[in-house]
Protein backbone atom coordinates (compact mmCIF):
# COMPACT_ATOMS: atom_id res chain seq x y z
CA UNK A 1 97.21 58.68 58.90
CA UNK A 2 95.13 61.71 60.16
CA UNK A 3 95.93 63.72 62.61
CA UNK A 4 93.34 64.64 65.76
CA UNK A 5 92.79 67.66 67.01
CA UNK A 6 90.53 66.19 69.84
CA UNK A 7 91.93 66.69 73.18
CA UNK A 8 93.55 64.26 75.14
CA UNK A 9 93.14 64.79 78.32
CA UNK A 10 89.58 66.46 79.78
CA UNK A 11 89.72 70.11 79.97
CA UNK A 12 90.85 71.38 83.59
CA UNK A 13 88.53 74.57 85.15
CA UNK A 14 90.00 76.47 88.46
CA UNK A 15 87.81 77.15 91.34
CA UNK A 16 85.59 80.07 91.25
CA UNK A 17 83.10 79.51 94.44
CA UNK A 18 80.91 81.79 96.52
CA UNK A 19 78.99 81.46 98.71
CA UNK A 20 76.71 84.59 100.33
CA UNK A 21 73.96 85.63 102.82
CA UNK A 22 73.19 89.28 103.90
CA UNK A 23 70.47 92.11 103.42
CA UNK A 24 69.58 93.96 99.74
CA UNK A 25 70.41 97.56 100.23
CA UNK A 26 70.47 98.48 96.38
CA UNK A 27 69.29 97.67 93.42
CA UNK A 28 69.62 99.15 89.72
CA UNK A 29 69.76 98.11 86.08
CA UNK A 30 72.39 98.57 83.37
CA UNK A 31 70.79 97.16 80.04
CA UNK A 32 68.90 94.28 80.09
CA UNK A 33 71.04 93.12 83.24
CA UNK A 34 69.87 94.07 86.98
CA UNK A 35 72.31 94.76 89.82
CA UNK A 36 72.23 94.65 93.61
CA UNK A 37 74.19 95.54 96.24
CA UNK A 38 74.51 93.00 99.29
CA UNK A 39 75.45 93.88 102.69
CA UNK A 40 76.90 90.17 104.69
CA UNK A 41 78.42 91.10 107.72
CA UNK A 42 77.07 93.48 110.47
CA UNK A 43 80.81 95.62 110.31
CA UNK A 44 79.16 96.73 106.85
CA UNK A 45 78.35 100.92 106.03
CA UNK A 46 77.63 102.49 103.03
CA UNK A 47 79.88 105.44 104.73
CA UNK A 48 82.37 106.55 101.73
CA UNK A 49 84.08 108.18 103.94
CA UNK A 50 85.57 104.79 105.69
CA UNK A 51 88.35 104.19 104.18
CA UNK A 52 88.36 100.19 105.70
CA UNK A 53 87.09 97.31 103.94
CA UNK A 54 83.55 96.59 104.32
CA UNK A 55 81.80 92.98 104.25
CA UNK A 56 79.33 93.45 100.98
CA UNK A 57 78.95 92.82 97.48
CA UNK A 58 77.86 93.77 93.88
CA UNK A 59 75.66 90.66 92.27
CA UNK A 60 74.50 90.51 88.82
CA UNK A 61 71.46 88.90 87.43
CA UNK A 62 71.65 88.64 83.56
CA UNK A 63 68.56 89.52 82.01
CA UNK A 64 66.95 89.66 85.72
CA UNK A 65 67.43 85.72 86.19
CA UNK A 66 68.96 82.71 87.86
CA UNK A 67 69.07 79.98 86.20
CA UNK A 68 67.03 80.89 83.33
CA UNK A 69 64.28 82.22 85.48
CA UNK A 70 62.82 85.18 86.44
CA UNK A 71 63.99 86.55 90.18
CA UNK A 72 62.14 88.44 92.35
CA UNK A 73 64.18 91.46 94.39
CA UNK A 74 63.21 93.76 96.79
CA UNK A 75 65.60 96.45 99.05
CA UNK A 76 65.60 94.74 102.39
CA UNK A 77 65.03 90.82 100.97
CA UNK A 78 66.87 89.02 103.21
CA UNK A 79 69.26 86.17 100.41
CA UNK A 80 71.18 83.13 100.77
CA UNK A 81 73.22 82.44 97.50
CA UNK A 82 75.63 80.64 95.97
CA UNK A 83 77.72 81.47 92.42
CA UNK A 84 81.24 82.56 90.84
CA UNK A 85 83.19 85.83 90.59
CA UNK A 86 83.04 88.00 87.19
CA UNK A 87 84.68 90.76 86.16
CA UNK A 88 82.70 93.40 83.78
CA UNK A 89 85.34 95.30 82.08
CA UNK A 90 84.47 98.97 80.78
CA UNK A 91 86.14 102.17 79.91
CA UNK A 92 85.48 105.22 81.38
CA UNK A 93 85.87 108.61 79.78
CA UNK A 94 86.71 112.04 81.25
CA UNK A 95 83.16 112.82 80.59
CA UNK A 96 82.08 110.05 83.02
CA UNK A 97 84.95 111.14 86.01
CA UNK A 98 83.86 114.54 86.11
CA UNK A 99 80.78 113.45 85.89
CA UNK A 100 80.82 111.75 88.75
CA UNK A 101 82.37 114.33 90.67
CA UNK A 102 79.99 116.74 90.32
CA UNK A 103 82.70 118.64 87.94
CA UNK A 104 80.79 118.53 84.98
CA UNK A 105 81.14 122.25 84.32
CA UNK A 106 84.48 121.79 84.10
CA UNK A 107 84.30 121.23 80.25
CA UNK A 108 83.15 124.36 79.09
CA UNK A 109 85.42 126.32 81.53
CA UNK A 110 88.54 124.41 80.02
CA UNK A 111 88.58 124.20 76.39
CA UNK A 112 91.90 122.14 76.66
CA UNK A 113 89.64 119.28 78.74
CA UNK A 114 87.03 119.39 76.56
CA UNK A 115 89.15 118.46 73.46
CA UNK A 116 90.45 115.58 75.47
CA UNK A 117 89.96 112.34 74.26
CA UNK A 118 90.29 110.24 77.09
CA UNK A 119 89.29 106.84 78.18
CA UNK A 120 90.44 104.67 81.11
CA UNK A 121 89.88 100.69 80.93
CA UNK A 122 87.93 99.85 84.81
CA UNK A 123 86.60 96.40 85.81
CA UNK A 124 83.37 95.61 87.98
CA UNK A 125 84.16 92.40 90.32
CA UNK A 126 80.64 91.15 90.65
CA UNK A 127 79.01 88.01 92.08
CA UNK A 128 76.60 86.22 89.52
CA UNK A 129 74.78 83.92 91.57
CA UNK A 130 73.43 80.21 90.10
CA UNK A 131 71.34 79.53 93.20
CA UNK A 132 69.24 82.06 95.14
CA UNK A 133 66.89 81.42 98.26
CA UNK A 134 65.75 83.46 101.46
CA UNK A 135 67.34 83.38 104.35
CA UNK A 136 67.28 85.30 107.95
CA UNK A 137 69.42 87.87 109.72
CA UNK A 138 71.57 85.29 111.77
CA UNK A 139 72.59 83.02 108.75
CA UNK A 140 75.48 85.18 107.82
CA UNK A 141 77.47 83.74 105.62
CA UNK A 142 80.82 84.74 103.43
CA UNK A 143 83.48 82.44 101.78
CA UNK A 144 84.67 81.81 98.83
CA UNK A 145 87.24 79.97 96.85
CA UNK A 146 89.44 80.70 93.95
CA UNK A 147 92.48 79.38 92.32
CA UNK A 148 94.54 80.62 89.65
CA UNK A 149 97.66 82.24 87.95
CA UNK A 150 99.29 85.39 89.31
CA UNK A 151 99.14 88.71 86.69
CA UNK A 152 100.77 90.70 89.41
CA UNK A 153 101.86 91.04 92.66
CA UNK A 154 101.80 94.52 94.41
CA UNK A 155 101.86 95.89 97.98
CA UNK A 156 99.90 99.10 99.07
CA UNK A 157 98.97 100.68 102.48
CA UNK A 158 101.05 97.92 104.62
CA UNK A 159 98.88 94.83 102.64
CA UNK A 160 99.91 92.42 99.54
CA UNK A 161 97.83 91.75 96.81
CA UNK A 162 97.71 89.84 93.85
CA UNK A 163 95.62 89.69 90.50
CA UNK A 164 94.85 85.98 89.99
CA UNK A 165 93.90 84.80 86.27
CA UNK A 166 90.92 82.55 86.60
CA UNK A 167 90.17 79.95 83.84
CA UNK A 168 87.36 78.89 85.49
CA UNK A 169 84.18 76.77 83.97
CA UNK A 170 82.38 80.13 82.97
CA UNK A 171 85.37 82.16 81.44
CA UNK A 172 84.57 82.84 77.92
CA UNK A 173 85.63 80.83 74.92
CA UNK A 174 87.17 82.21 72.00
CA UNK A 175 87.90 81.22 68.48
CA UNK A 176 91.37 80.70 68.64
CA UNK A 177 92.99 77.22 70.01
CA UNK A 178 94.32 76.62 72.91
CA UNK A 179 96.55 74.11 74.30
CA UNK A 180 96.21 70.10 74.33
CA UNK A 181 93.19 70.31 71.91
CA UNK A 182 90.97 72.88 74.21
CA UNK A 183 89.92 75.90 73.26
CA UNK A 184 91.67 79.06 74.69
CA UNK A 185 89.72 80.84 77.08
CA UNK A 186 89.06 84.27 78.23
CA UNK A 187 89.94 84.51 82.56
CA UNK A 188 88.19 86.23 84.98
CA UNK A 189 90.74 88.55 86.71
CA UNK A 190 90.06 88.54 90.69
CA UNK A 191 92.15 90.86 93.10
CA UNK A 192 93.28 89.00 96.58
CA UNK A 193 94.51 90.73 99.78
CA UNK A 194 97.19 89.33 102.09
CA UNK A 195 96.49 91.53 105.15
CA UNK A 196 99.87 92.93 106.23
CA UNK A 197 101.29 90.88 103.74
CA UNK A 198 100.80 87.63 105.10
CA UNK A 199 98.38 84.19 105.26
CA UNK A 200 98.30 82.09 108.18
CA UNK A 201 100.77 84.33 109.97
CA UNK A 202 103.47 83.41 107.17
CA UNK A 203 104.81 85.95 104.67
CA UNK A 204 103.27 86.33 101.38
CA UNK A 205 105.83 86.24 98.41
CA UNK A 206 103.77 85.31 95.44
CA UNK A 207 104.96 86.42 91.64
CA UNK A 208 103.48 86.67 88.61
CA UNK A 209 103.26 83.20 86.88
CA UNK A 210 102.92 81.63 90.13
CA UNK A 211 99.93 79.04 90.83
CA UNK A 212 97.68 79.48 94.00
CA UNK A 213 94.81 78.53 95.58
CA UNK A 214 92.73 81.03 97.83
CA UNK A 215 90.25 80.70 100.46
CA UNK A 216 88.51 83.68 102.03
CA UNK A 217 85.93 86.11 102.21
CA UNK A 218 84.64 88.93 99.77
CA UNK A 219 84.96 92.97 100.94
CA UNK A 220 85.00 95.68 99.12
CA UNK A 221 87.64 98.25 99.30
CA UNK A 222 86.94 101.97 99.40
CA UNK A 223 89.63 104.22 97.93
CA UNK A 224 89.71 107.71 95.95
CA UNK A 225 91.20 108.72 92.45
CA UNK A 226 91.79 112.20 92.04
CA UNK A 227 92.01 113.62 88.02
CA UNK A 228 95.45 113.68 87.99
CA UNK A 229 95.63 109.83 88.64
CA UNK A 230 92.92 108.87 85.82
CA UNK A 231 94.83 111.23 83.20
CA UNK A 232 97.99 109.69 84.32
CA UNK A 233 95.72 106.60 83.12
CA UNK A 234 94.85 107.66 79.53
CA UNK A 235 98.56 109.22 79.05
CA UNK A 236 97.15 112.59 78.74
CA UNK A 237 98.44 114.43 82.28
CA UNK A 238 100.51 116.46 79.98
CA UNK A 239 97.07 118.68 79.27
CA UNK A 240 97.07 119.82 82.87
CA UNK A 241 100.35 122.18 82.59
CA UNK A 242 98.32 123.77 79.83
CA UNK A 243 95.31 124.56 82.51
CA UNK A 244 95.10 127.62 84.65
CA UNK A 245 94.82 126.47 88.29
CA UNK A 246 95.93 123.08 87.71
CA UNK A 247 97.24 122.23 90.73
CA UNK A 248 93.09 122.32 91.92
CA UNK A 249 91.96 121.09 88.82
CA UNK A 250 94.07 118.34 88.95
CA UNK A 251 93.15 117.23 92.57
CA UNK A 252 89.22 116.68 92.25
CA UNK A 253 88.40 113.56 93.32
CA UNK A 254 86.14 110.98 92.96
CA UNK A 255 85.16 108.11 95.78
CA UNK A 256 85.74 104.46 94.45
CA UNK A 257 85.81 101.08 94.91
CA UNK A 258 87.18 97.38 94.49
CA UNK A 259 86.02 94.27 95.51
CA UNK A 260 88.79 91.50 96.54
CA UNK A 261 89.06 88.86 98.17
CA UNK A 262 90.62 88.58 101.65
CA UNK A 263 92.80 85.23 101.67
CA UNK A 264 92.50 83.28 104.98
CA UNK A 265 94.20 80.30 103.46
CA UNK A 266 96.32 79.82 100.76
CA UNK A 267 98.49 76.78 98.70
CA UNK A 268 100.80 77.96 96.71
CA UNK A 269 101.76 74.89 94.07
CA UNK A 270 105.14 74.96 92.84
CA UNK A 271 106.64 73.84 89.24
């Protein structure tokens, strides 16, 4: 007798839903890939000096399409769309920080920084949308709707959040086998908010391994990173005490941010 390795029951894919409507206010290309940024609620600013949440989004159109075909952007294009949540891991070297932070001279004043190997692993939450049409200023529209396994649990600044695992239908596949005859997949790794640590006026007290479903709406969340932080990062702070004026060097900064997910609803499935 021969043994299967077909599975036997059909492969099960979490929810990864959005669903979007705002204003184009950016647009740019990395590769082959183009990139906008989408405003969908009227509390939106580009101000990076607002440290609160702001209704809008990063989407990404591989190869410049939907669907297979070719899309046509313009800043100010007014789009209804609907698609999943990805998350475009990177790294990031010192190079690109200071970079950023208009520090770049920094590496030929310091011969101890610019030695430094140095690389930090970042992710870019990003909507890739499957369906794309116009729509008008009044349609505003924001949900979406995710379910997965906790990675971690954390609070910061009063809120909870949590780092779901997402196996959904698009996750990548890999060569190695996973369980009950499917292949093992890749997740997409999405970031929730409980504002002040709760859902539904109930206390959030999700950990890691837990199961959870999420309904809610996409933001993204300004914050700052000075260099102390993003060598703390690459396990190479120990190169500041060797700096003159480290104390300064160490606190240039650099204006970030992360998209999540703010949960209005939640089930949380036990074992």
């Amino acid at each position: 007798m021969t043994l299967s390795n077909s599975p036997t029951l059909p492969e099960r894919f979490d929810a990864n839903q959005v669903e979007l409507s705002g204003v184009v206010t950016r647009i740019w290309a990395r590769g082959s890939d183009v990139f906008a940024r989408l405003d969908t609620g009227e509390a939106s600013s580009d101000d990076e000096e607002d440290d609160s949440a702001v209704h809008r989004a990063t989407l990404r159109f591989p190869l410049g399409q939907v669907g297979g075909r070719e899309v046509s952007l313009c800043k100010g294009d007014w789009l209804r769309l609907n698609g999943y949540l990805e998350d475009l891991p990177r790294e990031e070297t010192l190079r690109d920080f200071l970079l950023k932070a208009e520090k770049l001279a920094l590496l030929d004043e310091q011969p101890e920084l610019q030695a430094l190997v140095a690389r930090a692993r970042r992710a870019l939450t990003c909507v890739i949308p499957e369906t794309v049409e116009p729509a008008f200023a009044q349609e505003l529209c924001n949900t979406v709707r995710i379910e997965g396994v906790v990675a971690k649990a954390w609070e910061y600044d009063g809120h909870r959040f949590a780092r779901l695992a997402v196996y959904d239908r698009h996750s990548t596949v890999t060569a190695r086998p996973g369980k009950n005859g499917h292949p093992r997949r890749i997740p997409h790794y999405i970031t929730v908010q409980f504002s002040d640590g709760e859902v539904n006026g109930r206390t959030v007290a999700l950990k890691a391994k837990e199961r959870c479903r999420i309904s809610g709406t996409l933001v993204d969340r300004p914050y700052s990173e000075n260099l102390r932080s993003f060598l703390l990062d690459t396990h190479q702070a120990e190169v500041l005490a060797q700096i003159p004026n480290s104390d300064d060097v160490a606190d240039i900064r650099i204006r970030r941010s992360s998209a999540c997910v703010i949960a209005q609803t939640m089930i949380q499935f036990t074992r």
